[in-house]
Protein backbone atom coordinates (compact mmCIF):
# COMPACT_ATOMS: atom_id res chain seq x y z
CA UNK A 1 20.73 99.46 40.12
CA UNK A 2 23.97 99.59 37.97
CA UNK A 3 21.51 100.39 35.03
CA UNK A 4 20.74 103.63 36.64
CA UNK A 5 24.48 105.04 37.69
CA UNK A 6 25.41 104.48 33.96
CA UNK A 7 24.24 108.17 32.71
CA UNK A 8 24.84 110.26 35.40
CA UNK A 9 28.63 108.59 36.28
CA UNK A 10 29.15 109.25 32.30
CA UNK A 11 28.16 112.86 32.37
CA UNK A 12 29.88 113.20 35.54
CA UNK A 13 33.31 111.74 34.45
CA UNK A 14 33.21 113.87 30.88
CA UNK A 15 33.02 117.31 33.39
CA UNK A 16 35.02 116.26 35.99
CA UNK A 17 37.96 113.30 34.99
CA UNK A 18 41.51 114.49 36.19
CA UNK A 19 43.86 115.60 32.88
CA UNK A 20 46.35 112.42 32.69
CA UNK A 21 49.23 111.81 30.10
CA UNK A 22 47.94 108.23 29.10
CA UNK A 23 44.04 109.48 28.91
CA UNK A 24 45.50 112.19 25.89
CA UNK A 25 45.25 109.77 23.05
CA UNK A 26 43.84 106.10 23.53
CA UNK A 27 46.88 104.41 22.08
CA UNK A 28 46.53 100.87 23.63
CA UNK A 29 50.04 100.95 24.41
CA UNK A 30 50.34 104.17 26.38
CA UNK A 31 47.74 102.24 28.58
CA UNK A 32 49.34 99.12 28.51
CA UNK A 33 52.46 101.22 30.23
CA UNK A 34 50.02 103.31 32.85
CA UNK A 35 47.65 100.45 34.06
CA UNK A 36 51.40 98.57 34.80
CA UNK A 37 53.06 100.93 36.75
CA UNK A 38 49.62 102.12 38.28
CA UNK A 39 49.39 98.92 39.77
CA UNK A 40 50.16 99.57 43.75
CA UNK A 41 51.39 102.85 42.47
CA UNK A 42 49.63 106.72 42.91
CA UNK A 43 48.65 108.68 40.20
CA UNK A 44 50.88 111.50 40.59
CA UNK A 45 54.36 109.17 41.12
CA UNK A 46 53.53 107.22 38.14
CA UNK A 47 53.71 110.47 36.23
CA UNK A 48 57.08 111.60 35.30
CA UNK A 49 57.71 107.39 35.15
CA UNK A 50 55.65 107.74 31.96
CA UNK A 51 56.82 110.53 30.43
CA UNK A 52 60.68 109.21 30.72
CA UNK A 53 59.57 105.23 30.12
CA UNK A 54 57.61 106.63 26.94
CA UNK A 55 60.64 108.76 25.62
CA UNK A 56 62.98 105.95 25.88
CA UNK A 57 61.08 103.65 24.78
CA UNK A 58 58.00 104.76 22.65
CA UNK A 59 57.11 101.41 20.52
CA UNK A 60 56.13 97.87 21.91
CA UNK A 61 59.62 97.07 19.83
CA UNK A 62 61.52 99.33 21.87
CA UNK A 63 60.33 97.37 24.92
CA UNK A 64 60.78 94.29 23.15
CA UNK A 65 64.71 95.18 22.10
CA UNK A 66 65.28 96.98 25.46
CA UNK A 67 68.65 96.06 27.27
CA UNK A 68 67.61 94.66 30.92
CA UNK A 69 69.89 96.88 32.87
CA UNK A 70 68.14 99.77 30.90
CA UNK A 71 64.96 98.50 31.64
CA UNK A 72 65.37 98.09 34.99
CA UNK A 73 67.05 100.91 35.67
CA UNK A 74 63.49 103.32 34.08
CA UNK A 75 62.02 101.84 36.70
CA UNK A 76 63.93 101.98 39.27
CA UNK A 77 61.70 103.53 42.52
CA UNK A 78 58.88 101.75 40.68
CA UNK A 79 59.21 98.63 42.88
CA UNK A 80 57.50 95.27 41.83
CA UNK A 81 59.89 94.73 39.48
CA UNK A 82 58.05 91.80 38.04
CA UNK A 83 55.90 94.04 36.37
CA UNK A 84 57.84 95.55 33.80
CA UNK A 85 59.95 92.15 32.94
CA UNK A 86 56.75 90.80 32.40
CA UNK A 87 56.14 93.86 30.06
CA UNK A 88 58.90 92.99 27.76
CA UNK A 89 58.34 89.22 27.63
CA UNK A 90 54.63 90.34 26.39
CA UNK A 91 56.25 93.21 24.14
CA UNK A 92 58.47 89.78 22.69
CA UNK A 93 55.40 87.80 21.82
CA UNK A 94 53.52 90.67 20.45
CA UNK A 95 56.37 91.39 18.23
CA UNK A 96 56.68 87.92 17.33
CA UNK A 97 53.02 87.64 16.39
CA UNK A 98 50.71 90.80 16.52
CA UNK A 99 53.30 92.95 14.45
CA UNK A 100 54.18 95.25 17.43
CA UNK A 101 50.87 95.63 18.17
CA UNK A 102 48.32 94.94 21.02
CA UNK A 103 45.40 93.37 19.88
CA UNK A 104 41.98 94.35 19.54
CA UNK A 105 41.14 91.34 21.57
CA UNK A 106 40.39 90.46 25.23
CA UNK A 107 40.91 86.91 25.24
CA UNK A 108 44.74 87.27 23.42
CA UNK A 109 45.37 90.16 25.65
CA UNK A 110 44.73 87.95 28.77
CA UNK A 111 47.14 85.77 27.55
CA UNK A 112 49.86 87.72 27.54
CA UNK A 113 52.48 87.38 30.57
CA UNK A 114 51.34 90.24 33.02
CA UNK A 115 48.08 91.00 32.13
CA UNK A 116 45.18 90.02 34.03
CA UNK A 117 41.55 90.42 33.39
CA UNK A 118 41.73 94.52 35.12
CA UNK A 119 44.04 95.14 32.33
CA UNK A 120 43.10 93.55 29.79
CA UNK A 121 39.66 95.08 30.36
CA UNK A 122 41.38 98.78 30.54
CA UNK A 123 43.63 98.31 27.06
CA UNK A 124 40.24 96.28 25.20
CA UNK A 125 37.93 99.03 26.45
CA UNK A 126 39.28 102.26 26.78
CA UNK A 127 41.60 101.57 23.20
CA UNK A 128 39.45 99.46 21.32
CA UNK A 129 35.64 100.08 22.99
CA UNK A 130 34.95 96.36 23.56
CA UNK A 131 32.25 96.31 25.85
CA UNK A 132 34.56 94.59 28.77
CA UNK A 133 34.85 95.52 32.29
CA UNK A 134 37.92 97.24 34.42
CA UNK A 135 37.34 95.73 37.74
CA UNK A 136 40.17 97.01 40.15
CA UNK A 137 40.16 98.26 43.62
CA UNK A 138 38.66 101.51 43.28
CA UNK A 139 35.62 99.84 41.45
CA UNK A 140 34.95 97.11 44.00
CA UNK A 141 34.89 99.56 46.47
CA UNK A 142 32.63 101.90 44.99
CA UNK A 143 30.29 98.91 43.89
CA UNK A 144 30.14 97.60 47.38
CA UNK A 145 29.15 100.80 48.66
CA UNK A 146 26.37 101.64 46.46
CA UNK A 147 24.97 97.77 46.04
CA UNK A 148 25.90 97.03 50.36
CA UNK A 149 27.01 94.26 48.82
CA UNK A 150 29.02 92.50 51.67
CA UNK A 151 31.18 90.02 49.60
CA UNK A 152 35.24 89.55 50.65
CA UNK A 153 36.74 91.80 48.09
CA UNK A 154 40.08 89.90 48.50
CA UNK A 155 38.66 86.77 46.68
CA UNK A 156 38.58 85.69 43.21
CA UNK A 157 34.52 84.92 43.31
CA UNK A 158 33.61 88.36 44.39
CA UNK A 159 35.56 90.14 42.13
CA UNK A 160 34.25 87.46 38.85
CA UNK A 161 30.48 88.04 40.41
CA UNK A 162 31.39 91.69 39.71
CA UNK A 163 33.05 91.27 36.35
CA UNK A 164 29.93 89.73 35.45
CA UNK A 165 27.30 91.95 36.68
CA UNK A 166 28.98 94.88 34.93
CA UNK A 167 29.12 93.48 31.49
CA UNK A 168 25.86 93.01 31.30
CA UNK A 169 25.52 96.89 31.51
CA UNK A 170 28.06 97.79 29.86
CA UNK A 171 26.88 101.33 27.48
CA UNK A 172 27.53 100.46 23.38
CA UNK A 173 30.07 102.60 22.09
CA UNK A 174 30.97 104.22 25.92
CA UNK A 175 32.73 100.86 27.82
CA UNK A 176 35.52 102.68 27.94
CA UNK A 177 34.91 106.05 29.63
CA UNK A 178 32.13 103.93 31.60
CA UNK A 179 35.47 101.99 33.21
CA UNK A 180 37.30 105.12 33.89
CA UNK A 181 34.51 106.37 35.70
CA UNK A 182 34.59 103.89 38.16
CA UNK A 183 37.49 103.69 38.56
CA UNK A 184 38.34 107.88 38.92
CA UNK A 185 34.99 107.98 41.05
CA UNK A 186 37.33 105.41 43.20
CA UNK A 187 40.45 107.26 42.90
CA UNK A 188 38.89 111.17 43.85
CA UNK A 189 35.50 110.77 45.68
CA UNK A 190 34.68 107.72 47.21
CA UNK A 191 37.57 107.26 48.96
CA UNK A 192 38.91 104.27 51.30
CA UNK A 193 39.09 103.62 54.71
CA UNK A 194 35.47 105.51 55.32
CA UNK A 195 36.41 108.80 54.23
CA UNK A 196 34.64 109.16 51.16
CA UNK A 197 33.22 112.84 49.53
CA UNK A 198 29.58 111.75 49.07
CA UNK A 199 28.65 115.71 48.95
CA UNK A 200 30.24 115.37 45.50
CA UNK A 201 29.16 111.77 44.32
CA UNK A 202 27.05 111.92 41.09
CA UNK A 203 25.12 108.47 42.65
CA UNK A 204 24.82 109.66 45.87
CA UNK A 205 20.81 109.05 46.11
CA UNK A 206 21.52 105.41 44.74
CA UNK A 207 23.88 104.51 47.31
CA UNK A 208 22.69 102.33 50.15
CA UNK A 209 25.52 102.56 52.21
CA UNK A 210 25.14 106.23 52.26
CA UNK A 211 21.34 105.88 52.71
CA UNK A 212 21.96 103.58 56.03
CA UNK A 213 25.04 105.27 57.01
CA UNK A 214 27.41 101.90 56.85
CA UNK A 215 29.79 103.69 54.36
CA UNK A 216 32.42 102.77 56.95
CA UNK A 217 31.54 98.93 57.25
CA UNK A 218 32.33 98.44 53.55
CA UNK A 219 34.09 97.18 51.45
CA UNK A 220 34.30 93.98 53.41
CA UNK A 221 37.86 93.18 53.15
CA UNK A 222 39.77 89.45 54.47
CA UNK A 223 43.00 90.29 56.56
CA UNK A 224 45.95 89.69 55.08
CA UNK A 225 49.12 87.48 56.23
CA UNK A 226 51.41 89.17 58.23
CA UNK A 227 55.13 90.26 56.86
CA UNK A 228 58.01 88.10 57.46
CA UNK A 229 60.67 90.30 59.33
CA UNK A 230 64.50 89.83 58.34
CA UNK A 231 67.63 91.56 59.71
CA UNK A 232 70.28 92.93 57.45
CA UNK A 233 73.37 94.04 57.50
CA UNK A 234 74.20 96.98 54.42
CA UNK A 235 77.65 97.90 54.11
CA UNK A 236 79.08 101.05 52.09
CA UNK A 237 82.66 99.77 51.26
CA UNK A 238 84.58 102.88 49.92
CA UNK A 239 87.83 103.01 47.83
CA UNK A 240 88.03 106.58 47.35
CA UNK A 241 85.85 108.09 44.80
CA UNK A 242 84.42 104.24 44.15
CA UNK A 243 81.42 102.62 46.26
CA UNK A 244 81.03 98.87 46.03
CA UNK A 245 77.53 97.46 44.06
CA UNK A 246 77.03 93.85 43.08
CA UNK A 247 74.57 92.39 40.51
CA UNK A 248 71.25 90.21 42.44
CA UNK A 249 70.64 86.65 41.51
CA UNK A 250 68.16 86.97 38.72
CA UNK A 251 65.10 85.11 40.47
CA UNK A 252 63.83 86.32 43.57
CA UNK A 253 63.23 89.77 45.69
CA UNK A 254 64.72 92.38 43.23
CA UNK A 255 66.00 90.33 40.56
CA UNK A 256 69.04 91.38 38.35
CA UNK A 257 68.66 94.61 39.79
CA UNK A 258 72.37 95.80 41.80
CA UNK A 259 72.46 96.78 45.31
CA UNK A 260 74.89 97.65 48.46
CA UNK A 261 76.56 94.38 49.92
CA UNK A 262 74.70 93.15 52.47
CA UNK A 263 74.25 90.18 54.42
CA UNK A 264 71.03 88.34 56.53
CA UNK A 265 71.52 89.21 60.31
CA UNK A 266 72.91 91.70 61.67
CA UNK A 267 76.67 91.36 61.94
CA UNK A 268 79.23 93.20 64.63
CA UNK A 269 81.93 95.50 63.67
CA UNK A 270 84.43 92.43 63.45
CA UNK A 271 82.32 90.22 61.28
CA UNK A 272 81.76 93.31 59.23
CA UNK A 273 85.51 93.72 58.66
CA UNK A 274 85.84 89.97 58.19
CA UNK A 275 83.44 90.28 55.22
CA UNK A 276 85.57 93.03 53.88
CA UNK A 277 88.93 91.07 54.38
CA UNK A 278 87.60 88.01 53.42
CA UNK A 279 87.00 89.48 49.71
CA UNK A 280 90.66 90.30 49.51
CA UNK A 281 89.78 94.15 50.35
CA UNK A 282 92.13 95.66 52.96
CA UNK A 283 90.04 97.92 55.55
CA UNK A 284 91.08 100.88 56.51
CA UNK A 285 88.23 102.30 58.76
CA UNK A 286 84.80 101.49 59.38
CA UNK A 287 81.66 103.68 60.59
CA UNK A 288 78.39 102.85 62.23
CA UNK A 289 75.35 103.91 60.66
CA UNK A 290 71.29 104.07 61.83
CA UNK A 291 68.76 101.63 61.07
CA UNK A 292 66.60 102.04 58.30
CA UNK A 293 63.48 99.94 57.59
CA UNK A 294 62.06 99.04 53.97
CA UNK A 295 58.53 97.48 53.60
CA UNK A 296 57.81 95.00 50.19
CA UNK A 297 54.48 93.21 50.06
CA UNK A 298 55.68 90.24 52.36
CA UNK A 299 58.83 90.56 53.78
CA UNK A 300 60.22 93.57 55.80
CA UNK A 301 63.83 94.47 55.93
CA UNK A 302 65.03 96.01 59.49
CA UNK A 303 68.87 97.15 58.62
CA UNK A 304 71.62 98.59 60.33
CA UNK A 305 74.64 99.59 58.14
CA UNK A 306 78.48 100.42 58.17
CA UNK A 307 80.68 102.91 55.89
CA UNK A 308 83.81 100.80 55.15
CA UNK A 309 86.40 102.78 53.86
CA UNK A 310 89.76 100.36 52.07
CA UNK A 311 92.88 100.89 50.38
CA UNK A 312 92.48 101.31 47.20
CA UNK A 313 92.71 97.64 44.94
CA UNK A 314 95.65 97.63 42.85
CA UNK A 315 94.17 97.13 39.19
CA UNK A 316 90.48 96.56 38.66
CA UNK A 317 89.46 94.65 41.33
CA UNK A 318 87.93 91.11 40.28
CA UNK A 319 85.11 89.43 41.53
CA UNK A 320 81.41 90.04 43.06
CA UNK A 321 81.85 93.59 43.43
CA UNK A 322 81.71 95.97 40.64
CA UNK A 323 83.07 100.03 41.95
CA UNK A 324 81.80 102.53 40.40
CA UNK A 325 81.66 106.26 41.08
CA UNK A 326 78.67 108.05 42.63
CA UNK A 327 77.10 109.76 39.31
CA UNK A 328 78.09 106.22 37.43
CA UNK A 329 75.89 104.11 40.10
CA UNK A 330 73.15 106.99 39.70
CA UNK A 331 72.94 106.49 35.70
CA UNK A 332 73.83 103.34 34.90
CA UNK A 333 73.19 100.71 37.96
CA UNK A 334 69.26 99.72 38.95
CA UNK A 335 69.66 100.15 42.36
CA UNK A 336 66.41 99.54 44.55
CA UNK A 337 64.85 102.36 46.75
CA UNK A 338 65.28 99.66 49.64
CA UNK A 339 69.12 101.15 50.15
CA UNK A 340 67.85 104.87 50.02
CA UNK A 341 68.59 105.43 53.67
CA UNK A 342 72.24 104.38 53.28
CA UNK A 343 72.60 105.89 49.39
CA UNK A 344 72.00 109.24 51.32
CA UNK A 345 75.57 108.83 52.73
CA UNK A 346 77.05 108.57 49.21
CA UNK A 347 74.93 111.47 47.89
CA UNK A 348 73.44 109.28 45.80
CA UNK A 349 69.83 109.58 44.74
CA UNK A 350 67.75 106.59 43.76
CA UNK A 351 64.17 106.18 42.17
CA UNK A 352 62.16 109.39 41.76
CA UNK A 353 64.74 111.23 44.38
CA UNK A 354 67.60 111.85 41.76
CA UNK A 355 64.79 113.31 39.24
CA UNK A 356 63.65 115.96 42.14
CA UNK A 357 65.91 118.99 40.81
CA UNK A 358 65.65 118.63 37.34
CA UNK A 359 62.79 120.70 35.45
C-alpha cells in the first residue's frame, strides 16, 4: 500500500505544497531552525520567528557565539525554551567538529543535543536526499488513516514500526519531497480530530478509513496525564517610570529567562506588601488585578496579581530585582508570554505581540 501513494502524493505535493521561507533553498540549517521552532508550534507563528532568528543569526557560528540573554530573548513567545538552548549546545559541537556545518549524516545528526530521529530525518532528507524518513504527527496520522492501522501513536514502538515501513519505500533521489508530502498532506488536508478534506486527498481511493467511514476512530491515541495546577501570586512593583524583573534559576520551567516577581499561592494584600517591605522597598499603594491563566505542557499556572507602586530607591537599588523601563524590558529582557496578561498593564508587549505593528 505505501508503494502505491508514492507517485501520486509526489505529483500532488510539487502542484500544491504551501510557499514557506525554509522550503526556498534546502540549506540544512534553515531546516535545522524551522523543524525546531515548528515543534508544538503553527506554521504561520513560526514565520516572522524565522525571518528575525535567521537575520540575527544566519550561520551555525552565530548560534554557537550567541549571548544567552540574546538568544533567549529571539525566542521569546516561542515557549519550550529547551529547544533553542539545545540548538546552541549542538551549534557548539558542530563548530567544534563539523566546521560549522551539519552533516550529511543521520546517525551524527541524531547525536546531536535536540535532535531526534523526526529531525534528523527532515535535515538528512530534505538537505542531503538520504533516503530516511520524517515521521512526526501529521505523518502518523495520515498513515493510520490510510493503512487503519490501530497502533497507540503516543508510543515509541508504533512510531519505530512506522519509521521502518517507510524506509523501505522510500523514492531514490525524491526522500525528501516524499517527507514533506506527508507531512503537508498532514498539515492542510487530512486534518485532526476527524475533520479531514478527503474531497481533496490525492490517496483518497487507497484510504481504508475513508472506504469504511472510521476516519474519526483514528489515529488511536493513549490519554495523556493530567496538568498539575499551581496558584501564583504576580506582582507589578512600580518606581515610577521603572517595573521590577528578576533573572529565573537557570534549570527548570523557563530557565534564565526574567519574569514579574511572583510567588506560589496566592497571597493577601498584606502578605503582598510584606513581600515588598521585606526587600527593603517602601510601598506606597497597591492595586488588585484579574486572574489570568497560562497553560505549559504539565503544569498550569492560575494567577491573580497586584500593581505595587514604591518610593523611589535612593541609588540603584541592589539585590534580586533588576528595574528597568518599559521599552528597556521590551528589548533587552526574555520575558515569558506566561506574564502577558499582567505586561498589558505596563504597556508592555511580549513574544509575537510587540512585533504586531511593525511592517
Amino acid at each position: 500500500m505505501l508503494e502505491n501513494i508514492t507517485e501520486p502524493l509526489l505529483t500532488w505535493y510539487e502542484k500544491n505544497h504551501r510557499k514557506l521561507p525554509w522550503r526556498e533553498r534546502r540549506d540544512a540549517y534553515e531546516i535545522w531552525v524551522s523543524e525546531i521552532m515548528l515543534q508544538q508550534t503553527r506554521v504561520e507563528a513560526v514565520r516572522p520567528y524565522f525571518d528575525r532568528f535567521l537575520q540575527a543569526l544566519p550561520t551555525v557560528k552565530d548560534l554557537a557565539e550567541c549571548p544567552q540573554e540574546k538568544l533567549l530573548k529571539l525566542w521569546e513567545g516561542l515557549g519550550y525554551y529547551n529547544r533553542v538552548r539545545n540548538m546552541q549546545k549542538a551549534a557548539r559541537i558542530l563548530c567544534d567538529q563539523y566546521g560549522g556545518k551539519l552533516p550529511a549524516d543521520y546517525r551524527a545528526l541524531l547525536d546531536l543535543p535536540g535532535i531526534g530521529s523526526y529531525t534528523a530525518g527532515a535535515i538528512a532528507s530534505i538537505a542531503y536526499e538520504i533516503p530516511v524518513p520524517a515521521v512526526d504527527g501529521n505523518v502518523l496520522r495520515v498513515l493510520s488513516r490510510i493503512r487503519m492501522d490501530d497502533g497507540d501513536i503516543m508510543k515509541q514502538s508504533v512510531r519505530s514500526r512506522v519509521e521502518k515501513d517507510l524506509l523501505a519505500v522510500m523514492p531514490k533521489g525524491r526522500s525528501g519531497a516524499f517527507n514533506q508530502a506527508l507531512m503537508e498532506l498532514g498539515a492542510v488536508v487530512c486534518l485532526p480530530n476527524g475533520a479531514p478534506l478527503c474531497e481533496k486527498c490525492p490517496v483518497r481511493e487507497l484510504c481504508k478509513a475513508r472506504k469504511s467511514g472510521t476516519i474519526e476512530s483514528y489515529p488511536v491515541k493513549g490519554k495523556k496525564t493530567g496538568r498539575r495546577v499551581e496558584e501564583r501570586t504576580v506582582l507589578l512593583i512600580l518606581d515610577g517610570r521603572h517595573v521590577a524583573v528578576r533573572k529565573r534559576p537557570d534549570t527548570g520551567l523557563l530557565a534564565g529567562l526574567y519574569e514579574f516577581p511572583n510567588e506560589k499561592g496566592w497571597l493577601t494584600e498584606s502578605e503582598a506588601l510584606s513581600f515588598v517591605e521585606e526587600r527593603g522597598l517602601m510601598p506606597l499603594q497597591i492595586l488588585p488585578l484579574p486572574g489570568a491563566k497560562h497553560i505549559f505542557s504539565h503544569v498550569e499556572w492560575h494567577m491573580i496579581g497586584y500593581m505595587i507602586k514604591i518610593a523611589e530607591p535612593e541609588g540603584k537599588p541592589e539585590g534580586e530585582f533588576v528595574f528597568a523601563e518599559t521599552e528597556e524590558a521590551q528589548e533587552r529582557y526574555p520575558l515569558p508570554t506566561a506574564f502577558s496578561s499582567y505586561a498589558g498593564y505596563m504597556n508592555l508587549r511580549l513574544g509575537q505581540e510587540k512585533y504586531q505593528d511593525k511592517k
